[in-house]
Protein backbone atom coordinates (compact mmCIF):
# COMPACT_ATOMS: atom_id res chain seq x y z
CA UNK A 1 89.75 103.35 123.34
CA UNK A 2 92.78 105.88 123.29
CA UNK A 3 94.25 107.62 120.78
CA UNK A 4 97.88 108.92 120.24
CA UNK A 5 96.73 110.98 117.52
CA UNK A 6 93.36 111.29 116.10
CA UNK A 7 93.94 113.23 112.51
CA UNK A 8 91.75 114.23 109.96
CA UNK A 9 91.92 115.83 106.21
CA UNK A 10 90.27 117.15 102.94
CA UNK A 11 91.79 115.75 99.87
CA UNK A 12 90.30 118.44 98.20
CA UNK A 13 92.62 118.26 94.07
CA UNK A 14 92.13 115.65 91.81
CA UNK A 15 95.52 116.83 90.14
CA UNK A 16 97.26 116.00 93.65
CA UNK A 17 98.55 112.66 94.41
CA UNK A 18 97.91 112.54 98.78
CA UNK A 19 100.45 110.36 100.75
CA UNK A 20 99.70 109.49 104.20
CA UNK A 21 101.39 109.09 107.82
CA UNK A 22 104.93 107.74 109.11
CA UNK A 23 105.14 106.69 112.86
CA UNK A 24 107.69 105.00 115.01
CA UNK A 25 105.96 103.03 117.87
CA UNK A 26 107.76 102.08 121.19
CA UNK A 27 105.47 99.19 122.74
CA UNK A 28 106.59 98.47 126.07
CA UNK A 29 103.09 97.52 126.66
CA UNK A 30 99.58 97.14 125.38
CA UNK A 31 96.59 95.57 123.94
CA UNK A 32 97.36 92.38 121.66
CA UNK A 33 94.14 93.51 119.80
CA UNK A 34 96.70 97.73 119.41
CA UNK A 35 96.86 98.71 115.87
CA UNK A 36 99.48 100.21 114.17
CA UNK A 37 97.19 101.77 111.64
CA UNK A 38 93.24 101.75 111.45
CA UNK A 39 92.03 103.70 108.11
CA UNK A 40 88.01 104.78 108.02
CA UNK A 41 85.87 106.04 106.28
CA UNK A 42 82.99 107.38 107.50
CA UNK A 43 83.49 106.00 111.02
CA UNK A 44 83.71 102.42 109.38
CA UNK A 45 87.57 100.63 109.56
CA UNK A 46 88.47 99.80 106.30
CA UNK A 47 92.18 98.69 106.69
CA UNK A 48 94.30 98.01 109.40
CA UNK A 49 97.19 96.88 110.69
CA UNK A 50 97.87 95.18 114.07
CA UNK A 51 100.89 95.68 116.27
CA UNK A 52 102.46 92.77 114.92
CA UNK A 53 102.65 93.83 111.52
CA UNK A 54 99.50 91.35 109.81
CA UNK A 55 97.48 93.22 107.68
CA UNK A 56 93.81 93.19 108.18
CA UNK A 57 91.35 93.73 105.02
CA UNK A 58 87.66 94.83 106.23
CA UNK A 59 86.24 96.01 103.18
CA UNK A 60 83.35 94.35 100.98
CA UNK A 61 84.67 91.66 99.17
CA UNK A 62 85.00 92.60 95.35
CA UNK A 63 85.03 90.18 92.35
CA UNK A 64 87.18 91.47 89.15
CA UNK A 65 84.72 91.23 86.48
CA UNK A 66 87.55 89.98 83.91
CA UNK A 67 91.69 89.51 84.22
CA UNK A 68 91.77 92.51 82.61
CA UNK A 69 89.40 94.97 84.94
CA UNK A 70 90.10 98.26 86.28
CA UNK A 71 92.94 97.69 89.07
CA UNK A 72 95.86 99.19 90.45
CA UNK A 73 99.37 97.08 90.78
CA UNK A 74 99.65 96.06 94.41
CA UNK A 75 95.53 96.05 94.97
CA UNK A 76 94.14 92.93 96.51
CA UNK A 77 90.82 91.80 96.94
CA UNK A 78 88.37 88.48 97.69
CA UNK A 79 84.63 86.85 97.42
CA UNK A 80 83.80 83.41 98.39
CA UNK A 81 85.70 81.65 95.75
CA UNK A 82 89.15 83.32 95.12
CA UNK A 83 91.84 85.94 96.02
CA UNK A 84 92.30 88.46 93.15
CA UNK A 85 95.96 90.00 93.49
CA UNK A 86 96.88 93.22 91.11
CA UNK A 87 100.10 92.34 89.60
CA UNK A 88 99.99 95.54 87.39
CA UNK A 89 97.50 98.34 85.80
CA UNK A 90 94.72 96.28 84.85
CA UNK A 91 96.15 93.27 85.11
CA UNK A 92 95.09 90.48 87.78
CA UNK A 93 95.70 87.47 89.00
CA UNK A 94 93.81 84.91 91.49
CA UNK A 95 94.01 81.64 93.13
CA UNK A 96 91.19 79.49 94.66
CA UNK A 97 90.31 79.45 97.95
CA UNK A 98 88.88 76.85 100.41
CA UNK A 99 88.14 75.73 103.91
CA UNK A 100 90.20 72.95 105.52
């Protein structure tokens, strides 16, 4: 595997709200399986996002232990049953899931 850029940083103040990366890709040609972002942490991906945009989720599944749990507005999350969706601070939402 190749990398463009291979970064890494200490967030090192809890006072200090850390943003992350901009980057404008030109893709005359490559991989279907290229990603336009792959997040890890501690050599494990956690998030991506594939050159066509989807996102991909590769973290643990989490259950919200009530509608009113700790979240942040925009978070989404899954387990076997449901997808939880964040609509604001503490405040979430889910719909049932099943195979077809």
């Amino acid at each position: 595997m190749s990398y463009i850029h291979s970064l890494t940083d200490t967030w090192t103040d809890s006072g200090t709200t850390y943003k992350g990366i901009s980057m404008d890709v030109t893709d005359t040609a490559s991989a279907a399986a290229s990603r336009l972002i792959s997040l890890l942490v501690g050599g494990t991906e956690k998030f991506g996002v594939s050159k066509t945009g989807d996102s991909i989720f590769t973290g643990a599944s989490k259950t919200p232990a009530s509608a009113s749990d700790t979240g942040i507005a925009g978070q989404i999350c899954w387990d076997s049953s449901y997808i939880y969706v964040c609509t604001a601070t503490n405040t979430w939402k889910r719909v049932a899931i099943a195979t077809w």
